[in-house]
PDB file of N, CA and C in Angstrom:
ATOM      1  N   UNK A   1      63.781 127.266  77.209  1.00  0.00           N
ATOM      2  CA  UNK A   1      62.912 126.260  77.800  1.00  0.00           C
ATOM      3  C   UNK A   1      63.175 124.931  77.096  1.00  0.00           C
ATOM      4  N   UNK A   2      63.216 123.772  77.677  1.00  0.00           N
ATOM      5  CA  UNK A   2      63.841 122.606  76.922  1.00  0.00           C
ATOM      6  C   UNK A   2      62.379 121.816  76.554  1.00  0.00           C
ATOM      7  N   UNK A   3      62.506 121.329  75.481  1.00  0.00           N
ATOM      8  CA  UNK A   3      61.280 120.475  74.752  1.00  0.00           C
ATOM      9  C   UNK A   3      60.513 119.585  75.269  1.00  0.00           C
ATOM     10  N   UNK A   4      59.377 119.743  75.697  1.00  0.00           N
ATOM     11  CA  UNK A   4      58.838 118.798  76.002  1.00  0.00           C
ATOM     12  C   UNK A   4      59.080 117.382  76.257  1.00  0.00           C
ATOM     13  N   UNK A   5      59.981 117.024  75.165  1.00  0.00           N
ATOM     14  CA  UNK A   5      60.448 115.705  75.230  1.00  0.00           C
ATOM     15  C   UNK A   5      61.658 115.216  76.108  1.00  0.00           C
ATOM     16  N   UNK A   6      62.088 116.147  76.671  1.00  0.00           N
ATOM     17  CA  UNK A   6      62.975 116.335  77.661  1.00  0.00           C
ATOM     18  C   UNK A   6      62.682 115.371  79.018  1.00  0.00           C
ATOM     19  N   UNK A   7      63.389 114.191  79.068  1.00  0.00           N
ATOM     20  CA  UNK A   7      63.011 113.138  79.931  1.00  0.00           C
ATOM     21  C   UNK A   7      63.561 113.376  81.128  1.00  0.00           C
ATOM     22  N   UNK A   8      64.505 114.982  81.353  1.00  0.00           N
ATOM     23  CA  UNK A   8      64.927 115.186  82.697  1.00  0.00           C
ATOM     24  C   UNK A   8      64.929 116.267  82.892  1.00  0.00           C
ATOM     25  N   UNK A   9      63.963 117.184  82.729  1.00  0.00           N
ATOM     26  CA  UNK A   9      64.052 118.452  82.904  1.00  0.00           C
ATOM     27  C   UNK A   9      64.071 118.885  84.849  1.00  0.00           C
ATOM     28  N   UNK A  10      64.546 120.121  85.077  1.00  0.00           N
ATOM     29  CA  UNK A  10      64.852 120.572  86.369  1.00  0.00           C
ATOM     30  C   UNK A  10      63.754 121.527  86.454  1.00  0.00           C
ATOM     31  N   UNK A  11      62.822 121.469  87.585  1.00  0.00           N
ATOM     32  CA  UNK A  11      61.819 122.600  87.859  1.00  0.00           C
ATOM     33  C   UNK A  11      62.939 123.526  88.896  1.00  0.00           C
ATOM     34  N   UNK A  12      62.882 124.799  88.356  1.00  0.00           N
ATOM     35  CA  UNK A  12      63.358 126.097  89.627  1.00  0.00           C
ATOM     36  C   UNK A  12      62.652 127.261  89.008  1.00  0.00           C
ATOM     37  N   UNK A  13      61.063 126.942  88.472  1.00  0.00           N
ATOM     38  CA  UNK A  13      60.496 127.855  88.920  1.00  0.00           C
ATOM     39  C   UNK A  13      58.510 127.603  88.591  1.00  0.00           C
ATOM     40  N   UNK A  14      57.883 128.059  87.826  1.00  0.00           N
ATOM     41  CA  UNK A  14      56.416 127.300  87.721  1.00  0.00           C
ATOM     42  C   UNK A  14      56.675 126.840  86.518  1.00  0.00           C
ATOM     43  N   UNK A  15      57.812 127.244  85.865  1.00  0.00           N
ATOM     44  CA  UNK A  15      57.709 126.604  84.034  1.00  0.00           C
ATOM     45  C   UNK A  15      58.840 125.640  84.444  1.00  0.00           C
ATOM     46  N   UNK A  16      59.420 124.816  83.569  1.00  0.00           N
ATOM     47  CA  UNK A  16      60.267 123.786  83.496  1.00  0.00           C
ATOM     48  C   UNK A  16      61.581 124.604  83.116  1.00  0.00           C
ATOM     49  N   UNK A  17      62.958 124.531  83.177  1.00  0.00           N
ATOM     50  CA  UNK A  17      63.922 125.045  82.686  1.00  0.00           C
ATOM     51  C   UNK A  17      65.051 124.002  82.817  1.00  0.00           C
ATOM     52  N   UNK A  18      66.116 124.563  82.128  1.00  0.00           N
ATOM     53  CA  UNK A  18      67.214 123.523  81.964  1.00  0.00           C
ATOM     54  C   UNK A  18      67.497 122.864  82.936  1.00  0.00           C
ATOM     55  N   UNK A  19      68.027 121.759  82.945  1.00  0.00           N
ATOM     56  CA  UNK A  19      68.843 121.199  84.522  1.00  0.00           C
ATOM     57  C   UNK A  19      70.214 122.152  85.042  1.00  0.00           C
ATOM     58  N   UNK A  20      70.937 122.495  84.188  1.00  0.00           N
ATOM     59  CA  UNK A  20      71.613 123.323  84.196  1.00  0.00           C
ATOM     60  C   UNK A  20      71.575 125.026  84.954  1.00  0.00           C
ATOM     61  N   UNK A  21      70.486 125.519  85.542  1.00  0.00           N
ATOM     62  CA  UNK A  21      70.148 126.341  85.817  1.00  0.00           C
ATOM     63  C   UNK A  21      70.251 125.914  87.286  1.00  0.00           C
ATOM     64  N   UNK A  22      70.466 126.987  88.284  1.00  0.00           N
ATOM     65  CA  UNK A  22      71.209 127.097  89.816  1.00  0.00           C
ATOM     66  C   UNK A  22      69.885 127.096  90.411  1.00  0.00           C
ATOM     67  N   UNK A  23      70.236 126.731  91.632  1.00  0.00           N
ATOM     68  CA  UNK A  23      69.404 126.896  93.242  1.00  0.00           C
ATOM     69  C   UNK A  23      68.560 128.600  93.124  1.00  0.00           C
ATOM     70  N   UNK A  24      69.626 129.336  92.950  1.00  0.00           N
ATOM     71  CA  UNK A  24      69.267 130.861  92.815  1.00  0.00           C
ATOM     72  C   UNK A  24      68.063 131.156  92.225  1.00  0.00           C
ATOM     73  N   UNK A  25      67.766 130.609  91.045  1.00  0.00           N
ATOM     74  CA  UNK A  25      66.889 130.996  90.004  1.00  0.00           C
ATOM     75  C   UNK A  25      65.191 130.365  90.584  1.00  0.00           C
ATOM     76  N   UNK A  26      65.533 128.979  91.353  1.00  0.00           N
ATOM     77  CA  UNK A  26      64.409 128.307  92.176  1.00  0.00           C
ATOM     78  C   UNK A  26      64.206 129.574  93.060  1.00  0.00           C
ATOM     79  N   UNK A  27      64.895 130.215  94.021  1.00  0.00           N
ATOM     80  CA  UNK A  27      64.778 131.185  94.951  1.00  0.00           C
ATOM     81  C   UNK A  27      64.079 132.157  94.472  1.00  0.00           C
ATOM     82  N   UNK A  28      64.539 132.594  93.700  1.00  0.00           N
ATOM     83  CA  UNK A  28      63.917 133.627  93.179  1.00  0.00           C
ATOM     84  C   UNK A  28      62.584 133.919  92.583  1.00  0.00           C
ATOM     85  N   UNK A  29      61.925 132.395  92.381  1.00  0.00           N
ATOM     86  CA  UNK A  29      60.358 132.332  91.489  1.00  0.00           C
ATOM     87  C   UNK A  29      59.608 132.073  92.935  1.00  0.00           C
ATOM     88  N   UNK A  30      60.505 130.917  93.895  1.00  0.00           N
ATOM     89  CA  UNK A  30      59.850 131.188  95.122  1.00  0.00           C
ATOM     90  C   UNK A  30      59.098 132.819  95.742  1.00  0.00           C
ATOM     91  N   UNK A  31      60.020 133.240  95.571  1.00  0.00           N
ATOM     92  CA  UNK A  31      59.879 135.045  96.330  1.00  0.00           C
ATOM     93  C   UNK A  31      59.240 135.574  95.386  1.00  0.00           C
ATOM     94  N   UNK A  32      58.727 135.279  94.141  1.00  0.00           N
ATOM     95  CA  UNK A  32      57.926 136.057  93.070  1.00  0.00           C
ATOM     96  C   UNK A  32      56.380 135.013  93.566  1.00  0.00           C
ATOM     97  N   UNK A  33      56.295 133.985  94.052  1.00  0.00           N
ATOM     98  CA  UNK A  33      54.869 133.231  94.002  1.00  0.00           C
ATOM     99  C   UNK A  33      54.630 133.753  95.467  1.00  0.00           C
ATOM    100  N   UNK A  34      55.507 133.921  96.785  1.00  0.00           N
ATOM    101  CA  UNK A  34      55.098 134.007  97.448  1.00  0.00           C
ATOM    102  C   UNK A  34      53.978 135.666  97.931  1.00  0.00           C
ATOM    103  N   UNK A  35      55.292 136.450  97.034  1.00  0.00           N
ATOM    104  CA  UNK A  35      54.426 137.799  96.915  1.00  0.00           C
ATOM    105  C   UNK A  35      53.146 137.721  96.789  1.00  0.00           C
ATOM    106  N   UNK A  36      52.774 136.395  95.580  1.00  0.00           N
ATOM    107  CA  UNK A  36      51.433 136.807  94.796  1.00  0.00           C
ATOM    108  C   UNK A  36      50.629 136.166  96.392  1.00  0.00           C
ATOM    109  N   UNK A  37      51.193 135.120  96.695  1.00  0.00           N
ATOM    110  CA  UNK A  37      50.241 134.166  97.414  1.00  0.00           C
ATOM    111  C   UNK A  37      49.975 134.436  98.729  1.00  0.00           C
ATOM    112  N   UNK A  38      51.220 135.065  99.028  1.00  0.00           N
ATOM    113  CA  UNK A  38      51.223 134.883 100.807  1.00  0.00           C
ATOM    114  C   UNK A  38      52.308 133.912 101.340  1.00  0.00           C
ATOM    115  N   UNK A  39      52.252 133.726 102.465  1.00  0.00           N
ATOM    116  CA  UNK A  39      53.320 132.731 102.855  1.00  0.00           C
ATOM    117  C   UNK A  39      52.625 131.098 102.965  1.00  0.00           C
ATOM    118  N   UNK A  40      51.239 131.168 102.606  1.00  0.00           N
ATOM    119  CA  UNK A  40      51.141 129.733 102.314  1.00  0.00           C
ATOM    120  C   UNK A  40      52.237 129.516 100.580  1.00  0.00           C
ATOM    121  N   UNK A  41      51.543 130.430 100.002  1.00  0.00           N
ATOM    122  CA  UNK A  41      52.200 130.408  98.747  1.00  0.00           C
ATOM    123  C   UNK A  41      53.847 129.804  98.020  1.00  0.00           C
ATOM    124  N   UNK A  42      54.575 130.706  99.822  1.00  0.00           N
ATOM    125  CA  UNK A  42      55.843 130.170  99.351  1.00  0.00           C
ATOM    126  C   UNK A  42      55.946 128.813 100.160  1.00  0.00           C
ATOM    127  N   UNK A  43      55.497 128.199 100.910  1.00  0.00           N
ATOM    128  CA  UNK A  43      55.468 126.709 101.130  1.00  0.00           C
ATOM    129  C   UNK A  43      55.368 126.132 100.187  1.00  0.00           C
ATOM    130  N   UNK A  44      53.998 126.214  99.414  1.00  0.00           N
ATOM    131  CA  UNK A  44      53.676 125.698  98.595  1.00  0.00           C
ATOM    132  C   UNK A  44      54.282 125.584  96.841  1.00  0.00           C
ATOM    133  N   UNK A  45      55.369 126.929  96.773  1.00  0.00           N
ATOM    134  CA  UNK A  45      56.183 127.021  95.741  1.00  0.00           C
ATOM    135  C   UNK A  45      57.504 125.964  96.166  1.00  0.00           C
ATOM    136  N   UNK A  46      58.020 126.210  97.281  1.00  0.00           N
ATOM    137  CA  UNK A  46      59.429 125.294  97.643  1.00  0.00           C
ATOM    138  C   UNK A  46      58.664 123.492  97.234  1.00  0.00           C
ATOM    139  N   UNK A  47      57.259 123.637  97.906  1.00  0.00           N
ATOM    140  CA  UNK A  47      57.214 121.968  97.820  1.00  0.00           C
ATOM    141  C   UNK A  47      56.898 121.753  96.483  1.00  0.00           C
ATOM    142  N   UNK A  48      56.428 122.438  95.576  1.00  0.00           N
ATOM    143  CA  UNK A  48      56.187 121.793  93.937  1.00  0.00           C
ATOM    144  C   UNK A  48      57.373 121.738  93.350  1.00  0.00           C
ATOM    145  N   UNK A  49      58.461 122.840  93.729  1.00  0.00           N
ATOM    146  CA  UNK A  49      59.973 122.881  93.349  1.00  0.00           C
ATOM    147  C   UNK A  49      60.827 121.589  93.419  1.00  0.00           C
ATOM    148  N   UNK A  50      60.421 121.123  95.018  1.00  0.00           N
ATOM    149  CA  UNK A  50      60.873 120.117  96.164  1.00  0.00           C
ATOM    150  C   UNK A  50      60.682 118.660  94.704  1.00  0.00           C
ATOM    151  N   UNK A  51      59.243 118.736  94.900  1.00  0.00           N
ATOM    152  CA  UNK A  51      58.605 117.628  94.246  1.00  0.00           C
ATOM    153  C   UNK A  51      59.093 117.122  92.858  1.00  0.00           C
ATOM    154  N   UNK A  52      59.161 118.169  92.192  1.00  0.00           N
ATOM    155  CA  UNK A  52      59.729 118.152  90.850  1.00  0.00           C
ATOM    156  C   UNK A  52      61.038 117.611  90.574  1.00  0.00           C
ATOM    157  N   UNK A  53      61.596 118.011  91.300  1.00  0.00           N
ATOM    158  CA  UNK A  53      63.485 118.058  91.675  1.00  0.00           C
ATOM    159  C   UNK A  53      63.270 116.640  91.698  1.00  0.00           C
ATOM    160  N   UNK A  54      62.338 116.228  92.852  1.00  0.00           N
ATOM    161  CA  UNK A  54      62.571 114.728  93.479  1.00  0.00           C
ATOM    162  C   UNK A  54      62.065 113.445  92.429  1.00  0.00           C
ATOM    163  N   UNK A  55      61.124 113.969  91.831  1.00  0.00           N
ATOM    164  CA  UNK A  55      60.579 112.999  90.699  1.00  0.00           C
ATOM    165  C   UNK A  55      60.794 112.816  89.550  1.00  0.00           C
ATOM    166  N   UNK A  56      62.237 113.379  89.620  1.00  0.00           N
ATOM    167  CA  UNK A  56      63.209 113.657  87.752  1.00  0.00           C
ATOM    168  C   UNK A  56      62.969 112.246  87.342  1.00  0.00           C
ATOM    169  N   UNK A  57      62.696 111.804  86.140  1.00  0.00           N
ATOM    170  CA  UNK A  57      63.026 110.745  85.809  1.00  0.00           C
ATOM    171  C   UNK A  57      61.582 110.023  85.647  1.00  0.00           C
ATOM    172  N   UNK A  58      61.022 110.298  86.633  1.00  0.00           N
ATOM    173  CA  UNK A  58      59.727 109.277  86.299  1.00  0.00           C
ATOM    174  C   UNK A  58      58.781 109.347  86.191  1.00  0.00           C
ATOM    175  N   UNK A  59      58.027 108.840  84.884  1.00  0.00           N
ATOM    176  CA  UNK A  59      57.077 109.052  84.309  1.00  0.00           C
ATOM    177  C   UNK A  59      56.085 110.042  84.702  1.00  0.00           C
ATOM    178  N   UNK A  60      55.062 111.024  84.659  1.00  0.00           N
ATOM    179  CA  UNK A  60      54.370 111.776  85.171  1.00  0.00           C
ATOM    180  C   UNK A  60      52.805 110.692  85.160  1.00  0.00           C
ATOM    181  N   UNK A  61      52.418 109.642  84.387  1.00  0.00           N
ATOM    182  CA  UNK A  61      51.585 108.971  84.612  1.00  0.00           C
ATOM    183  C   UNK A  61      51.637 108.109  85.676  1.00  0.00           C
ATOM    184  N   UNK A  62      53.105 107.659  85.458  1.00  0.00           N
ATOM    185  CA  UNK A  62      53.204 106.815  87.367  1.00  0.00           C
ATOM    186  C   UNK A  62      53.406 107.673  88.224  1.00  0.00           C
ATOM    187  N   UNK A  63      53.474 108.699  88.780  1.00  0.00           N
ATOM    188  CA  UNK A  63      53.562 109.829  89.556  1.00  0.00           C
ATOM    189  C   UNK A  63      51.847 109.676  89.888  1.00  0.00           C
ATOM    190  N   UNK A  64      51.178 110.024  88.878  1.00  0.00           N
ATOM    191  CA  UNK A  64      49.523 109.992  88.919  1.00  0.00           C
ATOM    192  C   UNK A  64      48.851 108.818  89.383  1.00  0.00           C
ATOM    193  N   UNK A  65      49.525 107.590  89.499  1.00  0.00           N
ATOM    194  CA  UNK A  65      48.806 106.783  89.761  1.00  0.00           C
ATOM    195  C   UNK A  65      49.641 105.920  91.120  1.00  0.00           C
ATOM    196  N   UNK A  66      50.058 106.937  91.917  1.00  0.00           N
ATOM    197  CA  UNK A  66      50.854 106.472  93.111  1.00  0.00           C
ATOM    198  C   UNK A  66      52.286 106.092  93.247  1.00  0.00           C
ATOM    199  N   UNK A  67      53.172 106.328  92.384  1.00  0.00           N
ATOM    200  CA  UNK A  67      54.423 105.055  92.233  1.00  0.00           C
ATOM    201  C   UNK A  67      55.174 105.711  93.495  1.00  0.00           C
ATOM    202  N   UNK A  68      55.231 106.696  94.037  1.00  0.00           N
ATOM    203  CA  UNK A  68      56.006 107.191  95.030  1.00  0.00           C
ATOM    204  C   UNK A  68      56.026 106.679  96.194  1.00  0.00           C
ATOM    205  N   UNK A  69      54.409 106.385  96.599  1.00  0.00           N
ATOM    206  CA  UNK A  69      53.384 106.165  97.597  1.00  0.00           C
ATOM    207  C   UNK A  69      53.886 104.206  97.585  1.00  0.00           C
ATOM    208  N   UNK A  70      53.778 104.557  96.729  1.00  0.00           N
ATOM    209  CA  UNK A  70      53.457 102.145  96.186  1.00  0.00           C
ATOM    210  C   UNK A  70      55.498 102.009  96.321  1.00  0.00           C
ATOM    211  N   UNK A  71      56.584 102.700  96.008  1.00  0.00           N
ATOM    212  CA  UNK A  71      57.741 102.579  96.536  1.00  0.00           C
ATOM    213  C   UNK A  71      58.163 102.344  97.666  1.00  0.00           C
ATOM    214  N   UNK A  72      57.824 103.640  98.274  1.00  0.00           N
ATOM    215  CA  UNK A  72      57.796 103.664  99.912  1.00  0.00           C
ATOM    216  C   UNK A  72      57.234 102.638 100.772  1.00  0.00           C
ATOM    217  N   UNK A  73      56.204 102.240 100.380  1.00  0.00           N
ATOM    218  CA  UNK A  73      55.896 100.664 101.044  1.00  0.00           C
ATOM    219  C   UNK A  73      56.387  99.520 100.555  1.00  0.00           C
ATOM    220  N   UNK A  74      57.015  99.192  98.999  1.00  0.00           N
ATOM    221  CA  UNK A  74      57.652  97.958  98.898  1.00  0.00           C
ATOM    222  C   UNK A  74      58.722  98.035  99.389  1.00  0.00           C
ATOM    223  N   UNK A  75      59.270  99.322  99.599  1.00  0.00           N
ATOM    224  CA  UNK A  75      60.560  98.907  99.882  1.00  0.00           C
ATOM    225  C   UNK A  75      60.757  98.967 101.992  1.00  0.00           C
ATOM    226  N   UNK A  76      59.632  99.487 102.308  1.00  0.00           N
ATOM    227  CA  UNK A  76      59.285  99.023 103.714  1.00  0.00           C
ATOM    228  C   UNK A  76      58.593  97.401 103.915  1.00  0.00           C
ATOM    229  N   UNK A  77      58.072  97.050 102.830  1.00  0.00           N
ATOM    230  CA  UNK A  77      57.478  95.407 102.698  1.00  0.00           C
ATOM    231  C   UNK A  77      58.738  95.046 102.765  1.00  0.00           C
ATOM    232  N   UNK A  78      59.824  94.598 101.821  1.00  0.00           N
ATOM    233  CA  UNK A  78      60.785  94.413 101.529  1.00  0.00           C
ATOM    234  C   UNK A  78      61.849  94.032 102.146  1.00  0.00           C
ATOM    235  N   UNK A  79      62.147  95.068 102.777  1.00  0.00           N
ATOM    236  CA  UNK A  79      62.690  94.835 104.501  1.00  0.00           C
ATOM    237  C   UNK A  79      62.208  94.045 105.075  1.00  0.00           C
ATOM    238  N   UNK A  80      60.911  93.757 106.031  1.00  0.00           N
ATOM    239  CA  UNK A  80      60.328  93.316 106.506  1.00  0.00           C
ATOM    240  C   UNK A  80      60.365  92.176 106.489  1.00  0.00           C
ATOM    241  N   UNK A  81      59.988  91.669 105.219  1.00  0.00           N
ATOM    242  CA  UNK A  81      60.144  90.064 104.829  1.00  0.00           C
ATOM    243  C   UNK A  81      61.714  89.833 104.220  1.00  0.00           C
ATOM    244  N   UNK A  82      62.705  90.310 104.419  1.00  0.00           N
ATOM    245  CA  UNK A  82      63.806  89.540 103.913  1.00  0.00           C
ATOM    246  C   UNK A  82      64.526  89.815 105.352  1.00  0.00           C
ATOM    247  N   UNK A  83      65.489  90.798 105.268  1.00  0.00           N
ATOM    248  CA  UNK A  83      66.418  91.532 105.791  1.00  0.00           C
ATOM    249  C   UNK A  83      66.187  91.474 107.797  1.00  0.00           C
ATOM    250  N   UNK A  84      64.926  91.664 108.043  1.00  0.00           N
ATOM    251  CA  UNK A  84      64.115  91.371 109.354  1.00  0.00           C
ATOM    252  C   UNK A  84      64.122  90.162 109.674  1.00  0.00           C
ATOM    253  N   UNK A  85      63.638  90.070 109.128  1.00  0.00           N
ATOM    254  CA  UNK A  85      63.173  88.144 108.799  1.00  0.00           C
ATOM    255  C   UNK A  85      64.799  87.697 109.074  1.00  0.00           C
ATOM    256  N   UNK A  86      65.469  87.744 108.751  1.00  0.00           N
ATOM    257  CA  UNK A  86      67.042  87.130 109.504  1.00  0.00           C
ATOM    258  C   UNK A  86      67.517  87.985 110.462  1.00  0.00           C
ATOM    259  N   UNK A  87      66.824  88.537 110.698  1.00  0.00           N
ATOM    260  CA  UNK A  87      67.571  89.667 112.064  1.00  0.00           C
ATOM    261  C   UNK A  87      66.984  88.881 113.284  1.00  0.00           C
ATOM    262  N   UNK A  88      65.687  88.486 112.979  1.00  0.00           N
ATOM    263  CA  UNK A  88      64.522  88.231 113.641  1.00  0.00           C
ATOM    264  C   UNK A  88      64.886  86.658 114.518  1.00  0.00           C
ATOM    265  N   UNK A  89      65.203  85.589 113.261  1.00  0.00           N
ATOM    266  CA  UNK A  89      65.720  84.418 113.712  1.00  0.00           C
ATOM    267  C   UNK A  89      67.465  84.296 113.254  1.00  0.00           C
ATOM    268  N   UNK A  90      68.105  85.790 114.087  1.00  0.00           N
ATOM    269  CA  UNK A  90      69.084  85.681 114.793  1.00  0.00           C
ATOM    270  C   UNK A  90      70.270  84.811 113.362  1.00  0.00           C
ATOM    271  N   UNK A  91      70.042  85.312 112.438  1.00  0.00           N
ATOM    272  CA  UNK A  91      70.946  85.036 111.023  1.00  0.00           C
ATOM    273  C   UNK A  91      71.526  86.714 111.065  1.00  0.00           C
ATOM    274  N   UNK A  92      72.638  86.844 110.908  1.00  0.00           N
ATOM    275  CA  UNK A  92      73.741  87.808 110.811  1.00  0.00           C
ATOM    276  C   UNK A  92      73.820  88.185 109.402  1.00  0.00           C
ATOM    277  N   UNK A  93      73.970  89.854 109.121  1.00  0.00           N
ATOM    278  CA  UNK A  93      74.201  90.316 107.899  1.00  0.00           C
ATOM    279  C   UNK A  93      75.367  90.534 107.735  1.00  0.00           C
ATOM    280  N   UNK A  94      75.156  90.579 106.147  1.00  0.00           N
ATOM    281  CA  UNK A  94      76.697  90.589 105.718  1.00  0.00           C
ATOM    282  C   UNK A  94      76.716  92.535 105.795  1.00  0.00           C
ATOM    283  N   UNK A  95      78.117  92.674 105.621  1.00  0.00           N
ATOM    284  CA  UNK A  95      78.089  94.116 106.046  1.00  0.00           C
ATOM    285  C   UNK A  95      77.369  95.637 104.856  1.00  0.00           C
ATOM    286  N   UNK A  96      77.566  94.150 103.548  1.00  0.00           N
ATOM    287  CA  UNK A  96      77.039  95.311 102.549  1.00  0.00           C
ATOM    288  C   UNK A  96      75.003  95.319 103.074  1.00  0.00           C
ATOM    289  N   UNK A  97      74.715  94.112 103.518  1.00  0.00           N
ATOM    290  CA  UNK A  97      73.167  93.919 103.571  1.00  0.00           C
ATOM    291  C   UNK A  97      72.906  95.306 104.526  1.00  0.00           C
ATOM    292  N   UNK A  98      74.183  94.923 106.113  1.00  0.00           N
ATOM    293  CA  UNK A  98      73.846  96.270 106.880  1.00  0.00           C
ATOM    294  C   UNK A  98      73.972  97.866 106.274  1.00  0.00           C
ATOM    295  N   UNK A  99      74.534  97.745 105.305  1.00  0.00           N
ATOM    296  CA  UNK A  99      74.807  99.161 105.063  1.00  0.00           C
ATOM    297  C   UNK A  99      73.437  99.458 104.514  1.00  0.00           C
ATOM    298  N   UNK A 100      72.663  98.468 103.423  1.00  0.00           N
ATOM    299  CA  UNK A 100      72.056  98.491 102.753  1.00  0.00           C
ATOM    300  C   UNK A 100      70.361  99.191 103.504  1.00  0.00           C
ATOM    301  N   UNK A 101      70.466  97.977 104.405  1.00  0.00           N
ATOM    302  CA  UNK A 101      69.523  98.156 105.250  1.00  0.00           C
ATOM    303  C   UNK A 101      69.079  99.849 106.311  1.00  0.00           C
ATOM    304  N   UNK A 102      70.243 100.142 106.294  1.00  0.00           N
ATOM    305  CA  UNK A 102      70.521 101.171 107.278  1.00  0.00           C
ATOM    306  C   UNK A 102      70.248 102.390 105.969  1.00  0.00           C
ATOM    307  N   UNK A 103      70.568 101.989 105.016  1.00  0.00           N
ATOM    308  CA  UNK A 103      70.298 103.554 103.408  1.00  0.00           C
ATOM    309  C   UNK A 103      68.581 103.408 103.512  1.00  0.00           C
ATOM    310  N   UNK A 104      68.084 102.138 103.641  1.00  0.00           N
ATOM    311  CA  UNK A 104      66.761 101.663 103.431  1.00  0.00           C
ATOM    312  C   UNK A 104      66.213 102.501 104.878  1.00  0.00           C
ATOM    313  N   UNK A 105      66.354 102.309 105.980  1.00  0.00           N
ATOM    314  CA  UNK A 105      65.757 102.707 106.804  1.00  0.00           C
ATOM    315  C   UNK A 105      65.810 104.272 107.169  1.00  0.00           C
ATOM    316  N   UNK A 106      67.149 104.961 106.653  1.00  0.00           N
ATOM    317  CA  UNK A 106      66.626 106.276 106.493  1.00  0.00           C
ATOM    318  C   UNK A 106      65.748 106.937 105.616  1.00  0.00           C
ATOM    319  N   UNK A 107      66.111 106.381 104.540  1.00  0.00           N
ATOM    320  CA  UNK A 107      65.090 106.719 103.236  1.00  0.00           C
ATOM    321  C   UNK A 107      63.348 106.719 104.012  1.00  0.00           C
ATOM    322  N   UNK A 108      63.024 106.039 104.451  1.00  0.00           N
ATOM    323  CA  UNK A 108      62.184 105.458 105.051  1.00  0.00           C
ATOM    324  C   UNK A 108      61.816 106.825 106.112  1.00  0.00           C
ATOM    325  N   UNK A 109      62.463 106.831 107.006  1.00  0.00           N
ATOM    326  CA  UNK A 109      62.406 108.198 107.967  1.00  0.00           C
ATOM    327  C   UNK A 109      62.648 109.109 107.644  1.00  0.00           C
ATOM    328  N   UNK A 110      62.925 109.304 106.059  1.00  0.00           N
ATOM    329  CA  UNK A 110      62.909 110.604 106.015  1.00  0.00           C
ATOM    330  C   UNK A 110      61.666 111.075 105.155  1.00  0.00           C
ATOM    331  N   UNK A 111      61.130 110.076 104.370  1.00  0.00           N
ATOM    332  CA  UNK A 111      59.655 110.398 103.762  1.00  0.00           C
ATOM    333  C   UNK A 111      58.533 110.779 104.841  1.00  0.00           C
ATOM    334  N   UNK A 112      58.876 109.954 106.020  1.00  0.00           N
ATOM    335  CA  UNK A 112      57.994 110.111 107.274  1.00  0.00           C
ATOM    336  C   UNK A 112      58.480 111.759 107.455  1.00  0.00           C
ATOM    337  N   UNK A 113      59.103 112.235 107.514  1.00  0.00           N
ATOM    338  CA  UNK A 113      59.361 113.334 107.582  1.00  0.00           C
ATOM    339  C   UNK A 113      60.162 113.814 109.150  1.00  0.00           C
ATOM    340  N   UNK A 114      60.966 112.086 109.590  1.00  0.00           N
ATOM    341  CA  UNK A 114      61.535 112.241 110.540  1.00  0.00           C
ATOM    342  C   UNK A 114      63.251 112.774 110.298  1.00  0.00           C
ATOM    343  N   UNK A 115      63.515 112.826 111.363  1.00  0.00           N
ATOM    344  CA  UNK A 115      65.308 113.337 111.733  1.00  0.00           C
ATOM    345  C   UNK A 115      65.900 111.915 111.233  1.00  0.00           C
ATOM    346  N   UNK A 116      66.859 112.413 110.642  1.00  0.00           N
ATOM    347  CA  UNK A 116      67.764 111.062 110.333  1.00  0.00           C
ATOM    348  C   UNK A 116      68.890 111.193 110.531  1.00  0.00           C
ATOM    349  N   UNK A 117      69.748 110.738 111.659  1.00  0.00           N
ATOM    350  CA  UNK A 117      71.505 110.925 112.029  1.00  0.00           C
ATOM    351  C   UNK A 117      72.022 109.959 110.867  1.00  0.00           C
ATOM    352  N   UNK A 118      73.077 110.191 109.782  1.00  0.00           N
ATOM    353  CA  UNK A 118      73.235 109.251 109.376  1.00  0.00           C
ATOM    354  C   UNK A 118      74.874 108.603 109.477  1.00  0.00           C
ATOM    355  N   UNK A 119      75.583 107.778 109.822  1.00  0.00           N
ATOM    356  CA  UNK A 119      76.652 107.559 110.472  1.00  0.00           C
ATOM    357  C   UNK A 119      77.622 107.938 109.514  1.00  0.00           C
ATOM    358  N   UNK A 120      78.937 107.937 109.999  1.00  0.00           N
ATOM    359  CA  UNK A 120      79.841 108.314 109.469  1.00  0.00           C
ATOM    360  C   UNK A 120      80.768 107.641 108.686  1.00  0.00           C
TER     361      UNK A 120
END
């Protein structure tokens, strides 16, 4: 089990374990919580797994006090007022802005929890 102080630890199962440790080992605590729980249980094991995975890195106090939630809208503000805002009065992007814009707007649809085609 890696130390507490461990500023990137990998959840794949209810305790913390190395980053180093496989997909497999997540699977497997899944199918041990779901037994206990039911099949809400294993939803609910993949999404704390999900969650964990996704929030490597940052702080567990900004986690607590929204930073995920407060991201997802600056960087939908963000857009809005720059990138729009010249789309809007017909000013042309440069191709890195479009690429940029287009990483931004899936990110975006995919927290919504929509389909995202993403080009090739």
């Amino acid at each position: 089990m890696p130390r507490m102080s461990d500023p990137h630890p990998r959840c794949t199962s209810l305790h913390i374990l190395q980053a180093e440790k496989d997909e497999i080992g997540a699977r497997a605590i899944i199918g041990e919580v779901t037994k206990l729980l039911g099949g809400e249980g294993h939803a609910n094991a993949r999404r704390i797994v999900a969650a964990v995975n996704a929030c490597r890195g940052i702080p567990t106090e900004a986690l607590e006090h929204g930073v995920v939630a407060q991201l997802h809208g600056a960087l939908d503000y963000l857009l809005e007022q720059t990138v729009d805002q010249d789309l809007k009065y017909g000013i042309g992007l440069s191709e890195g802005e479009e690429d940029a814009r287009a990483k931004a707007l899936a990110a975006i649809a995919k927290a919504r929890g929509e389909e995202v085609e993403l080009a090739a």
